[in-house]
N, C-alpha and C. Protein backbone atom coordinates (compact mmCIF):
# COMPACT_ATOMS: atom_id res chain seq x y z
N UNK A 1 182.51 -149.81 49.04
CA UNK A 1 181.07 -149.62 49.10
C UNK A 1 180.40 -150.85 48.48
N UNK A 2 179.79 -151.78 49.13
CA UNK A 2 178.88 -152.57 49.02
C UNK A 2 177.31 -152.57 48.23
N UNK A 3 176.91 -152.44 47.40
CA UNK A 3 175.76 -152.45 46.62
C UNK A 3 175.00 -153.62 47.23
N UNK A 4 173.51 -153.43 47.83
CA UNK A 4 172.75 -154.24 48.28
C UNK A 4 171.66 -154.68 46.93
N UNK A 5 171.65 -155.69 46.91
CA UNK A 5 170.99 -156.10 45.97
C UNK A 5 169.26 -155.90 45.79
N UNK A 6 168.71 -155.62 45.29
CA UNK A 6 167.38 -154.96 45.72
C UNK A 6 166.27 -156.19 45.29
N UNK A 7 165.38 -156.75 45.96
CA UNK A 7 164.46 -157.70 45.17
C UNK A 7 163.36 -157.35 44.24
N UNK A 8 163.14 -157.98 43.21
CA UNK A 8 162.29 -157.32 42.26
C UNK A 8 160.69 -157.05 42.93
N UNK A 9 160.01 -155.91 42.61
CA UNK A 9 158.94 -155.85 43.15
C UNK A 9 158.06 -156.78 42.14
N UNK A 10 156.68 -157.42 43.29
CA UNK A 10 155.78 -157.82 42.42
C UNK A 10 154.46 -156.91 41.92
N UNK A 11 154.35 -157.93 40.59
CA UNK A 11 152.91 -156.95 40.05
C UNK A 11 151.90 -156.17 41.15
N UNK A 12 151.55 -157.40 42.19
CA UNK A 12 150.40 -156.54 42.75
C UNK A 12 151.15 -155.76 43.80
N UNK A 13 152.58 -155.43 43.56
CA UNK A 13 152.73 -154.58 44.86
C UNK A 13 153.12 -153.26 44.36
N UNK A 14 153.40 -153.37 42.65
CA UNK A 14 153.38 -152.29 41.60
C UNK A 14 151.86 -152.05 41.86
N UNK A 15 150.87 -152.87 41.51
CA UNK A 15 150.08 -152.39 41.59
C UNK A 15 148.66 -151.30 42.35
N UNK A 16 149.09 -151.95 43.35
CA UNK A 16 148.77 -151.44 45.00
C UNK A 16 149.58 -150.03 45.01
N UNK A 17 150.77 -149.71 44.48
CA UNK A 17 151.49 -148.59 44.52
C UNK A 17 150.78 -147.36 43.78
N UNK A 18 150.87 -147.84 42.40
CA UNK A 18 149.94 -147.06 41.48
C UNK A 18 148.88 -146.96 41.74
N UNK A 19 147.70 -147.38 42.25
CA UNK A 19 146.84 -147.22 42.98
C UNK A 19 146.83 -146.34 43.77
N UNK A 20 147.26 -146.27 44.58
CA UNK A 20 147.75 -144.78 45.80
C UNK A 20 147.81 -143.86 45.13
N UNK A 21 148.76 -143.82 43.99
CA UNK A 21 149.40 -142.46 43.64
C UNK A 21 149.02 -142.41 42.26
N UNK A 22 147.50 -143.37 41.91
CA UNK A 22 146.50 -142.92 40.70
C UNK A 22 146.31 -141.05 40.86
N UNK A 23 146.12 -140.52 40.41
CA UNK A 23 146.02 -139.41 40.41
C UNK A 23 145.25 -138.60 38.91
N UNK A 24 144.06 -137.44 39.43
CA UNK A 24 143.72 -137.31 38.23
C UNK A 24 143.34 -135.65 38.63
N UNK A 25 144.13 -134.62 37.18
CA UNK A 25 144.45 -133.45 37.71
C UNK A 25 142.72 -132.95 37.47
N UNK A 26 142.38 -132.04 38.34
CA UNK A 26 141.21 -131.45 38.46
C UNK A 26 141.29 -129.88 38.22
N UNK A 27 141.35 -128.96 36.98
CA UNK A 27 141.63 -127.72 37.06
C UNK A 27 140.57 -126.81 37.95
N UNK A 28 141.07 -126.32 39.08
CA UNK A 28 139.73 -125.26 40.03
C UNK A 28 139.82 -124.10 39.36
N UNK A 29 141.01 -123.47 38.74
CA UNK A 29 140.99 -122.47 38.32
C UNK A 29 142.06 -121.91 37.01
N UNK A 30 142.46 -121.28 36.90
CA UNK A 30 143.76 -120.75 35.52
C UNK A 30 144.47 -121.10 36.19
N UNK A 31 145.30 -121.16 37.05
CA UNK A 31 146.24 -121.46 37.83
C UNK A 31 146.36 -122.68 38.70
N UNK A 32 145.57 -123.00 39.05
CA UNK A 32 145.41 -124.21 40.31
C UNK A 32 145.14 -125.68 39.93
N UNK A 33 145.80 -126.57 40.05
CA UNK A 33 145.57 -128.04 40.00
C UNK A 33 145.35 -128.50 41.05
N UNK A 34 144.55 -129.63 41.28
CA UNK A 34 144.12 -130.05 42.39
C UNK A 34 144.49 -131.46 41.78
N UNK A 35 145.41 -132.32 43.02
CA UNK A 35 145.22 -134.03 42.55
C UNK A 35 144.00 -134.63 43.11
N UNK A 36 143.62 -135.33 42.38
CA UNK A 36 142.18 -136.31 43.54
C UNK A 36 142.93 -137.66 42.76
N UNK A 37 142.51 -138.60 43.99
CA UNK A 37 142.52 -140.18 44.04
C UNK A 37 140.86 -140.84 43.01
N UNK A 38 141.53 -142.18 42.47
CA UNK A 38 140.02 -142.25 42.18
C UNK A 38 138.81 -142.62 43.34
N UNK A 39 139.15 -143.08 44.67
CA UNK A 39 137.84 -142.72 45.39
C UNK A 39 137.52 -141.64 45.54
N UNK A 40 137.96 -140.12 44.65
CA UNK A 40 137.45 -139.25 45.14
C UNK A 40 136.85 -138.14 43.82
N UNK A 41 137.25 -139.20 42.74
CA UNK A 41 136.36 -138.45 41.66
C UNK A 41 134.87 -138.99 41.71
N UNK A 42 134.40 -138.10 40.99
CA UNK A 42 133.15 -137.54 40.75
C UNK A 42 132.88 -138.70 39.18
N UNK A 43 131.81 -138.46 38.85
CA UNK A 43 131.03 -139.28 37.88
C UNK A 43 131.49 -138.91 36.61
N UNK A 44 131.43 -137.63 36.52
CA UNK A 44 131.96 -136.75 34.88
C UNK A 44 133.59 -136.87 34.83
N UNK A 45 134.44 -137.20 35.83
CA UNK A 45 135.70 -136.57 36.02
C UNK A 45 136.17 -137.74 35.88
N UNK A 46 135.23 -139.28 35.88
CA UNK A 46 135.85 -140.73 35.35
C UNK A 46 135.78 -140.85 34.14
N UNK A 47 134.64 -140.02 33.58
CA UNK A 47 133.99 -140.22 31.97
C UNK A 47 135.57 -139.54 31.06
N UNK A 48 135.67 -137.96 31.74
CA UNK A 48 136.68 -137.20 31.38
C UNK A 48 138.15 -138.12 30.91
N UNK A 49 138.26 -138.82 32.00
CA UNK A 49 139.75 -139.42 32.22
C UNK A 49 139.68 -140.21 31.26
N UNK A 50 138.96 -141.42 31.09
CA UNK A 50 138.54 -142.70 30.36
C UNK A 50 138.75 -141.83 28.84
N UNK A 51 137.56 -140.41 28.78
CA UNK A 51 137.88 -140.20 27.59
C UNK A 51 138.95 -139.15 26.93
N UNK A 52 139.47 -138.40 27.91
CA UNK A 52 140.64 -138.04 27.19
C UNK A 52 141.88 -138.76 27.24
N UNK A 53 142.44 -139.66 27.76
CA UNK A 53 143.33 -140.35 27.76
C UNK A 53 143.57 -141.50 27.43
N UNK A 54 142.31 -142.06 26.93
CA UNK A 54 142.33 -143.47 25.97
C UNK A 54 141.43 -143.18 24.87
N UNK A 55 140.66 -142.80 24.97
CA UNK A 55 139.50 -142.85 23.74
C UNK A 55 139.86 -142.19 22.63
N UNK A 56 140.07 -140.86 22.96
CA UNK A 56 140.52 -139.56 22.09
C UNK A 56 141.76 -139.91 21.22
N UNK A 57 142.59 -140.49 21.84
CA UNK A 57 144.63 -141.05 21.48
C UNK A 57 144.00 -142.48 20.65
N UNK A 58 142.87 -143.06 21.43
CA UNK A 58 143.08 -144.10 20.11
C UNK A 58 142.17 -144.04 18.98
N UNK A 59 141.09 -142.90 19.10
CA UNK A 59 140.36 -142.80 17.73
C UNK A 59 141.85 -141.72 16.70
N UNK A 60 142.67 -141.08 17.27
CA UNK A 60 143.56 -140.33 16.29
C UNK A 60 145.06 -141.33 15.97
N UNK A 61 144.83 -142.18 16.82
CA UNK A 61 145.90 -143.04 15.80
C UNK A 61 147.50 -142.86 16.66
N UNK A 62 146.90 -141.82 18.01
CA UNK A 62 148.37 -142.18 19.01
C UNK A 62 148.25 -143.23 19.69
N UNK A 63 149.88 -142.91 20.03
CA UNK A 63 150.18 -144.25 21.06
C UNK A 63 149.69 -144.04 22.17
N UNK A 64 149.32 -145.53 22.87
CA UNK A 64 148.90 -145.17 24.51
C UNK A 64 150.01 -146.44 24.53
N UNK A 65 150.55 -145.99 25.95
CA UNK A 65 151.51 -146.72 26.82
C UNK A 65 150.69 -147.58 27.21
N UNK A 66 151.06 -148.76 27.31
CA UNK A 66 150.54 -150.05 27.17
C UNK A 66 150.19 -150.62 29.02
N UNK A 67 151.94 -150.56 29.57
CA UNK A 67 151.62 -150.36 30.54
C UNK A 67 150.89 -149.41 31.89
N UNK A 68 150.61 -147.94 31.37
CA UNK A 68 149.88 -147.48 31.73
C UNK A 68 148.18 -147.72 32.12
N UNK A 69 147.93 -148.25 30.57
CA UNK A 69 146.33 -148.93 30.08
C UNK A 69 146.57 -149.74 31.34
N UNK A 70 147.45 -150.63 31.28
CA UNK A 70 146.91 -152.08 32.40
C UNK A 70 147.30 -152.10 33.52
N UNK A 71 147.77 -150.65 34.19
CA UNK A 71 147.89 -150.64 35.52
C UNK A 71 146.54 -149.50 35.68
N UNK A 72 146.00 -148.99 34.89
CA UNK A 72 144.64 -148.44 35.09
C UNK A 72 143.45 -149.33 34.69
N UNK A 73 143.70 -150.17 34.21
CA UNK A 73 142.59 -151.53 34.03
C UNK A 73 142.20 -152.27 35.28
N UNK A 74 143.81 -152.33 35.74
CA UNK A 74 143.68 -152.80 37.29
C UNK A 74 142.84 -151.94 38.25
N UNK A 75 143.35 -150.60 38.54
CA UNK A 75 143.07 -149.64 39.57
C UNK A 75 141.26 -149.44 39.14
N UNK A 76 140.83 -149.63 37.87
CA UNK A 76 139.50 -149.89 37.79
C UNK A 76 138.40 -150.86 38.33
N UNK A 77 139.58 -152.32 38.11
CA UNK A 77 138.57 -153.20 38.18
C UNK A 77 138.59 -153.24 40.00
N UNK A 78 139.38 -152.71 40.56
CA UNK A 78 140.00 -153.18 41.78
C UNK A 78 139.03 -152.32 42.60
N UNK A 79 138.83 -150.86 41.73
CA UNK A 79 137.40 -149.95 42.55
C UNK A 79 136.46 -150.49 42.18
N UNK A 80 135.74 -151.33 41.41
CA UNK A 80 134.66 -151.59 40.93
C UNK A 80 134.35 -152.47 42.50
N UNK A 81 135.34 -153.17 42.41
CA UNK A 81 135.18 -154.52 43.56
C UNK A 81 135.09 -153.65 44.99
N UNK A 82 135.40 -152.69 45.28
CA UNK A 82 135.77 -151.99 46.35
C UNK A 82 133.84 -151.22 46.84
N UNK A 83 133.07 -150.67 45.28
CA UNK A 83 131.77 -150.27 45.10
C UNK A 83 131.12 -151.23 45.59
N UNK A 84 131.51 -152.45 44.38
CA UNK A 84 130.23 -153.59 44.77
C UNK A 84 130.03 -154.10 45.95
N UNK A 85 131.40 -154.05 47.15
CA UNK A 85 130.88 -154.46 48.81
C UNK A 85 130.31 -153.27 48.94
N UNK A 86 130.36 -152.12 48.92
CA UNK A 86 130.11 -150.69 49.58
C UNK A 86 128.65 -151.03 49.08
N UNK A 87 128.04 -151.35 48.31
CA UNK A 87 126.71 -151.39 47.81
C UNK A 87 126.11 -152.71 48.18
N UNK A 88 126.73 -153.63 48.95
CA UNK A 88 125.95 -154.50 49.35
C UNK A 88 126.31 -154.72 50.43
N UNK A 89 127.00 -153.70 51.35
CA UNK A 89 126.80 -153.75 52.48
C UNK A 89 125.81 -152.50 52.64
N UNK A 90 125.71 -152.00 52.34
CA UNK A 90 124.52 -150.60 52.35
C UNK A 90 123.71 -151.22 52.56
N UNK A 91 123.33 -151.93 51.68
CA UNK A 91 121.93 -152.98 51.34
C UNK A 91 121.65 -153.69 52.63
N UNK A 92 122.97 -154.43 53.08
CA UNK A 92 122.30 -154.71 54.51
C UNK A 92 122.09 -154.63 55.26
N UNK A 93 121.99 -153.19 55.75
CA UNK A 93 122.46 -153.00 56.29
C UNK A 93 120.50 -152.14 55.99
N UNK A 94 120.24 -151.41 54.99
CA UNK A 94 118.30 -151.22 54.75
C UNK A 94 118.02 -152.34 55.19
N UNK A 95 118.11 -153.37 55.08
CA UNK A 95 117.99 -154.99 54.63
C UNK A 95 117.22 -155.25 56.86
N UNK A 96 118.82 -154.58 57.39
CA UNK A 96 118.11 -155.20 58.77
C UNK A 96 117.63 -154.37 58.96
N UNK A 97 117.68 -152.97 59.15
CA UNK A 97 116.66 -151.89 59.47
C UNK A 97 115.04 -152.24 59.23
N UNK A 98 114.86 -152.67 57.51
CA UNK A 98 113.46 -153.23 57.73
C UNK A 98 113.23 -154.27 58.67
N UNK A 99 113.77 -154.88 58.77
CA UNK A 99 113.39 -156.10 59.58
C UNK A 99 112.96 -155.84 61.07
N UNK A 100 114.12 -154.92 61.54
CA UNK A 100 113.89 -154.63 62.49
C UNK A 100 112.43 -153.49 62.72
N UNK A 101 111.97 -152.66 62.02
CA UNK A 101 110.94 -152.17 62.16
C UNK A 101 109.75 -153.21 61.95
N UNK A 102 109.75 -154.26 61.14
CA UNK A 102 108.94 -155.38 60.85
C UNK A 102 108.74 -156.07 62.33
N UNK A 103 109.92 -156.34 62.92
CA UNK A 103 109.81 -157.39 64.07
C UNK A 103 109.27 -156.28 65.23
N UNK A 104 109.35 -155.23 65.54
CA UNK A 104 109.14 -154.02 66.29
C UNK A 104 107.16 -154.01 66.32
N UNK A 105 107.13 -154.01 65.03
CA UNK A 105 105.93 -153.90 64.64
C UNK A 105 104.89 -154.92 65.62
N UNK A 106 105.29 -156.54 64.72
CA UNK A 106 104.90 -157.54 64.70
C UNK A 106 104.90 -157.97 66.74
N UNK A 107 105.78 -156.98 67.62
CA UNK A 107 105.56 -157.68 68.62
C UNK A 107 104.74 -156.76 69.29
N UNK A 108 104.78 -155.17 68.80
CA UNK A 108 103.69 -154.72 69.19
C UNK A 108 102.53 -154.85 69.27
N UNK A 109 101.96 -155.23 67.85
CA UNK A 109 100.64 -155.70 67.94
C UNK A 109 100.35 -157.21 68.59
N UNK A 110 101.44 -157.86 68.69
CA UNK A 110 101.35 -158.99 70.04
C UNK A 110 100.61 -159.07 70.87
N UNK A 111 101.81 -157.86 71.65
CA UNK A 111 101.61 -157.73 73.12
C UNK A 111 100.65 -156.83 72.75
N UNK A 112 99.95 -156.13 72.36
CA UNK A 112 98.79 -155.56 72.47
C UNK A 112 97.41 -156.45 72.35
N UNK A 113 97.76 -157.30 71.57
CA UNK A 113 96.67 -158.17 71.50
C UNK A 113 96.49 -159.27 72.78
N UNK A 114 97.63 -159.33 72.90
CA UNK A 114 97.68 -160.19 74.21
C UNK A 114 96.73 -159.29 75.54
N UNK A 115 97.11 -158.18 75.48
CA UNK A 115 96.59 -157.29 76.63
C UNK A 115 95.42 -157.54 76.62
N UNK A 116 94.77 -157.76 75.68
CA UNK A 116 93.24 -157.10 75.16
C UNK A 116 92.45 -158.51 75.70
N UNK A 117 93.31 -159.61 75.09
CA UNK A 117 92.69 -160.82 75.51
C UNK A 117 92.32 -160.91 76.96
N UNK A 118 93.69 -160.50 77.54
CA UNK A 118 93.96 -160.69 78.86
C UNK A 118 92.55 -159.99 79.63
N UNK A 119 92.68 -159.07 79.54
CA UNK A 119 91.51 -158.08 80.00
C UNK A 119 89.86 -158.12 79.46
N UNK A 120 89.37 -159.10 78.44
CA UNK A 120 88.74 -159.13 77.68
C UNK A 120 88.24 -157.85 77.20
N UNK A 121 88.45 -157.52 76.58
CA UNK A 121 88.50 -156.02 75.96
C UNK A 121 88.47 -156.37 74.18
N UNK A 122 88.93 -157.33 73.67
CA UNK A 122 88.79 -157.97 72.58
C UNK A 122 87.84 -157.18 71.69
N UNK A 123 87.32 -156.55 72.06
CA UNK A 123 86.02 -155.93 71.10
C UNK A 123 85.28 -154.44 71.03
N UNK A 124 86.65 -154.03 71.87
CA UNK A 124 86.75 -152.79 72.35
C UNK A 124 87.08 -151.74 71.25
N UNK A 125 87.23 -150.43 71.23
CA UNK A 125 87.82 -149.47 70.65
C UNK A 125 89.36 -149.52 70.51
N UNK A 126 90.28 -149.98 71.38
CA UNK A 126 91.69 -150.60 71.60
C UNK A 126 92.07 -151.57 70.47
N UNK A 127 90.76 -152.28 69.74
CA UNK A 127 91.56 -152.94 68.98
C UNK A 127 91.73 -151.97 67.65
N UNK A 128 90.69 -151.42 67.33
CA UNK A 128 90.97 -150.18 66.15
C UNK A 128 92.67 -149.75 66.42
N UNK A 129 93.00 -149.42 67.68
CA UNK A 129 94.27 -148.90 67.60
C UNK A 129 94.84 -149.85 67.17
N UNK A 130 95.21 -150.84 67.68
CA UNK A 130 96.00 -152.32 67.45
C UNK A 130 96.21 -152.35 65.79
N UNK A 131 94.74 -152.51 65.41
CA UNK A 131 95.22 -152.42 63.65
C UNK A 131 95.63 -151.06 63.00
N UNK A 132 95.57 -150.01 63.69
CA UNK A 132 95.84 -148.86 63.16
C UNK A 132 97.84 -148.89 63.08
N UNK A 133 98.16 -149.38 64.19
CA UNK A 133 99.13 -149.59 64.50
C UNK A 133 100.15 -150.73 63.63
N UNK A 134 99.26 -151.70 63.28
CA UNK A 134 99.82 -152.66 62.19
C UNK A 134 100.10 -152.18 61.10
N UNK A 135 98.94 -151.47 60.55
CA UNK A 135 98.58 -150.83 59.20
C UNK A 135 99.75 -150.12 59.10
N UNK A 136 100.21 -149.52 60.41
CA UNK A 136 101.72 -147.82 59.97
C UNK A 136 102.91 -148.52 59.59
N UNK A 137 102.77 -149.36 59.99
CA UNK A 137 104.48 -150.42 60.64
C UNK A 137 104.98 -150.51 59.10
N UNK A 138 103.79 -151.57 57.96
CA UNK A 138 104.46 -151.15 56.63
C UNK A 138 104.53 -150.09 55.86
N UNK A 139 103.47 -149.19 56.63
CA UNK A 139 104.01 -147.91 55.67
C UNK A 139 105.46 -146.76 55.33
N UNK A 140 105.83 -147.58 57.15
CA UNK A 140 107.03 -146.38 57.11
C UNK A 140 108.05 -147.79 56.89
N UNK A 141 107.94 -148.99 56.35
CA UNK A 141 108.96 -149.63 55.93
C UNK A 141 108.57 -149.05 54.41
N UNK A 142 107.79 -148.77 53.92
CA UNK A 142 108.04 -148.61 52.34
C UNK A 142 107.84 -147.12 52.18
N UNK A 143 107.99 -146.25 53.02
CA UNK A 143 108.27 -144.88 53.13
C UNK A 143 110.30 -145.14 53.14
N UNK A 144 110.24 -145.90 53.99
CA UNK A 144 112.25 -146.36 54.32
C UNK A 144 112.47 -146.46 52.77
N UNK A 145 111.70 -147.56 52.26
CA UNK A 145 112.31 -148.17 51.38
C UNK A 145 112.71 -147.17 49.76
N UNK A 146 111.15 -146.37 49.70
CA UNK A 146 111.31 -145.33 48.71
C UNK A 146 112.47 -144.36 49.35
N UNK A 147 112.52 -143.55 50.03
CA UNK A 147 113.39 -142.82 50.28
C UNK A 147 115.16 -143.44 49.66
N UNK A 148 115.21 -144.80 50.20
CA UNK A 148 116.59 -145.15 50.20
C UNK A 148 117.11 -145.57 48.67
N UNK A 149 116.10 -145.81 48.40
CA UNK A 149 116.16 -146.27 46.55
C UNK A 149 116.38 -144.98 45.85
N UNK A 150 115.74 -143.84 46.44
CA UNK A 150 116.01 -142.64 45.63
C UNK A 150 117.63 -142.21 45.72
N UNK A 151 118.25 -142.40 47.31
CA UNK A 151 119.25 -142.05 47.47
C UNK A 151 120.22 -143.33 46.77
N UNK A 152 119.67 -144.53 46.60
CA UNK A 152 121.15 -145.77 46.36
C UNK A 152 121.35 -145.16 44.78
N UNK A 153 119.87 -144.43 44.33
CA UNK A 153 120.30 -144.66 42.50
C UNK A 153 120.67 -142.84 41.92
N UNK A 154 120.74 -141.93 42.75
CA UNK A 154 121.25 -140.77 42.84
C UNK A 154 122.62 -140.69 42.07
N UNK A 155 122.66 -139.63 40.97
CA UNK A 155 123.59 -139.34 40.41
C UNK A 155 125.01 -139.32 40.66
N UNK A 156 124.70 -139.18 41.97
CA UNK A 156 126.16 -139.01 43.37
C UNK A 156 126.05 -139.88 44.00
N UNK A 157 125.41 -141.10 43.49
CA UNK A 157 125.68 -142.54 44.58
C UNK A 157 126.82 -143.44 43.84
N UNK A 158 127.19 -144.36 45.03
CA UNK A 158 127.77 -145.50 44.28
C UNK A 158 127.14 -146.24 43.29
N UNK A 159 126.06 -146.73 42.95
CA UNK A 159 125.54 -147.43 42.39
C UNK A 159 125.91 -146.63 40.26
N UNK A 160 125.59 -145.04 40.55
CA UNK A 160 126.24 -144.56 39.40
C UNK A 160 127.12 -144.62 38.90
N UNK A 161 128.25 -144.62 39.96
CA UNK A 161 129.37 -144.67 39.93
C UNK A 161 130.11 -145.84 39.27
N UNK A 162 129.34 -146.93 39.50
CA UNK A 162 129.78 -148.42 39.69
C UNK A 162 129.50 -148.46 37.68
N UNK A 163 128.29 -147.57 37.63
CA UNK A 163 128.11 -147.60 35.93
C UNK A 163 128.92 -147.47 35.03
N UNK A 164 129.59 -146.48 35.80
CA UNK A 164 130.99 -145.32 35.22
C UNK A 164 132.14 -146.66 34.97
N UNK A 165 132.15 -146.69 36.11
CA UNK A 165 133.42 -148.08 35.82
C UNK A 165 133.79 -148.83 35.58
N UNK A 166 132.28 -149.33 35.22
CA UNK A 166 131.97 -150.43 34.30
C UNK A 166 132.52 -150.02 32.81
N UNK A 167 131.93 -148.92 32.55
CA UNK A 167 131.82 -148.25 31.52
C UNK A 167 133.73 -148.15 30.67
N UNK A 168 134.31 -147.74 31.93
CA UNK A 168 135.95 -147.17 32.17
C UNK A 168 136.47 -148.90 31.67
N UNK A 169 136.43 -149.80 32.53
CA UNK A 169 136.54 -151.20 32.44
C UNK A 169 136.38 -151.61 30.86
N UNK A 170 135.09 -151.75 30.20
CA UNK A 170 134.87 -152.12 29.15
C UNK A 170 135.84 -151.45 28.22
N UNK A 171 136.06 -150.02 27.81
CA UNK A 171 136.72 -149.24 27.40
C UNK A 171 137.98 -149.63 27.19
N UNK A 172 138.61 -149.62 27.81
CA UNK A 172 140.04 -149.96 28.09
C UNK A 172 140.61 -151.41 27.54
N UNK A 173 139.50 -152.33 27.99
CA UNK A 173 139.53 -153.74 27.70
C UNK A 173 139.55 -153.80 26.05
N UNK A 174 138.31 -153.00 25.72
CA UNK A 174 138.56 -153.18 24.23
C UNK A 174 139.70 -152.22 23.78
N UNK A 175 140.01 -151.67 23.75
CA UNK A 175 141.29 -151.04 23.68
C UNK A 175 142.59 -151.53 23.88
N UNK A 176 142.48 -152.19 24.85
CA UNK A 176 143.49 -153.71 24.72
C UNK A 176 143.22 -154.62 24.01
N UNK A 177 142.02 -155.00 23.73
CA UNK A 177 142.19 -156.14 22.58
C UNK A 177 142.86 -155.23 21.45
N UNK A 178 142.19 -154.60 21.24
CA UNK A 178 142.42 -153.94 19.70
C UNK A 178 144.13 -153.47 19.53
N UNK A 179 144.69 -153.24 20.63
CA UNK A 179 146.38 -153.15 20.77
C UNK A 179 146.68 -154.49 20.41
N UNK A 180 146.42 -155.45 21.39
CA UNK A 180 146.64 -156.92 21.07
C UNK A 180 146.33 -157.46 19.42
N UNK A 181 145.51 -157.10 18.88
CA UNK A 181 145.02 -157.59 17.53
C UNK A 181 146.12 -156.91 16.98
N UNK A 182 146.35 -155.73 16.87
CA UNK A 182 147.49 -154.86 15.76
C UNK A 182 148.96 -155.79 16.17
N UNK A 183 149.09 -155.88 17.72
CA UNK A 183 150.50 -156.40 17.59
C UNK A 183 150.63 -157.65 16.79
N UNK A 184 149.78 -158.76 17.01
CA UNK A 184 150.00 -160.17 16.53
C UNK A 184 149.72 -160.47 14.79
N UNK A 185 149.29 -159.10 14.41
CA UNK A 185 149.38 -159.12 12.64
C UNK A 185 150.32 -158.06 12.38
């Protein structure tokens, strides 16, 4: 029997692994565990993790597994980066929508004005519409715009989320220094 020699895995392919199979238990009931991934916790259930499993162990003076901390330092910073496109592609995504109601606008009252010329009508009741019509174009871009700001900064948006992990990130980091400081004295 031949033993195949196996090649060592690399960090980011440890890492990418643990990632997948991050896992954080969610009790539904006396009995029931539920696993969720971290794209699929919730805002309180990052605070939870961050603080019972690092915060709590290092204000009492236990050990935290070292490599644990920094394959969850990773899987943090790696969602943070994963939020920040998700939140700025959102953005551009409002970003052309206004525009496009802007340019919608802007050729309506054009070609309406054009008509008016055309026909000399210029001084007609038609143009009241024309500006009535200008006047709406920014309102329902900043009707868009309130609406979407309410939803980007929502308790249950990414943008909260992104707070959280920041939050998770910093945490941890100092928590590694402060491992790092004890080992080197």
């Amino acid at each position: 029997m031949v033993l195949k020699k196996q090649k060592p895995k690399s960090a980011l392919v440890e890492s990418i692994n643990y990632r997948l199979s991050f896992c954080y238990k969610v009790k539904k009931s006396d009995k029931t565990i539920k696993l969720k991934t971290i794209n699929s916790l919730n805002v309180e259930q990052i605070k939870d993790y961050i603080y019972n499993n690092y915060y709590v162990k290092f204000k009492s003076c236990k050990t935290i597994k070292r490599d644990k901390l920094l394959k969850d330092l990773v899987v943090f910073k790696t969602y943070k980066e994963d939020l920040e496109i998700k939140i700025k592609n959102d953005s551009f995504i409002k970003d052309i929508f206004t525009l496009f109601i802007s340019i919608l606008g802007i050729y309506v009252s054009i070609t309406s004005i054009l008509q008016e010329i055309g026909t000399n009508k210029l001084e007609t009741a038609n143009n009241g519409e024309t500006l009535a019509f200008i006047g709406f174009a920014p309102i329902v871009i900043l009707l868009f715009s309130v609406i979407w700001a309410y939803i980007s900064t929502d308790k249950k948006s990414d943008s909260s989320r992104l707070k959280v992990v920041y939050y998770g990130i910093h945490t941890l980091e100092a928590i590694k220094e402060e491992m790092d400081r004890k080992v080197t004295y």
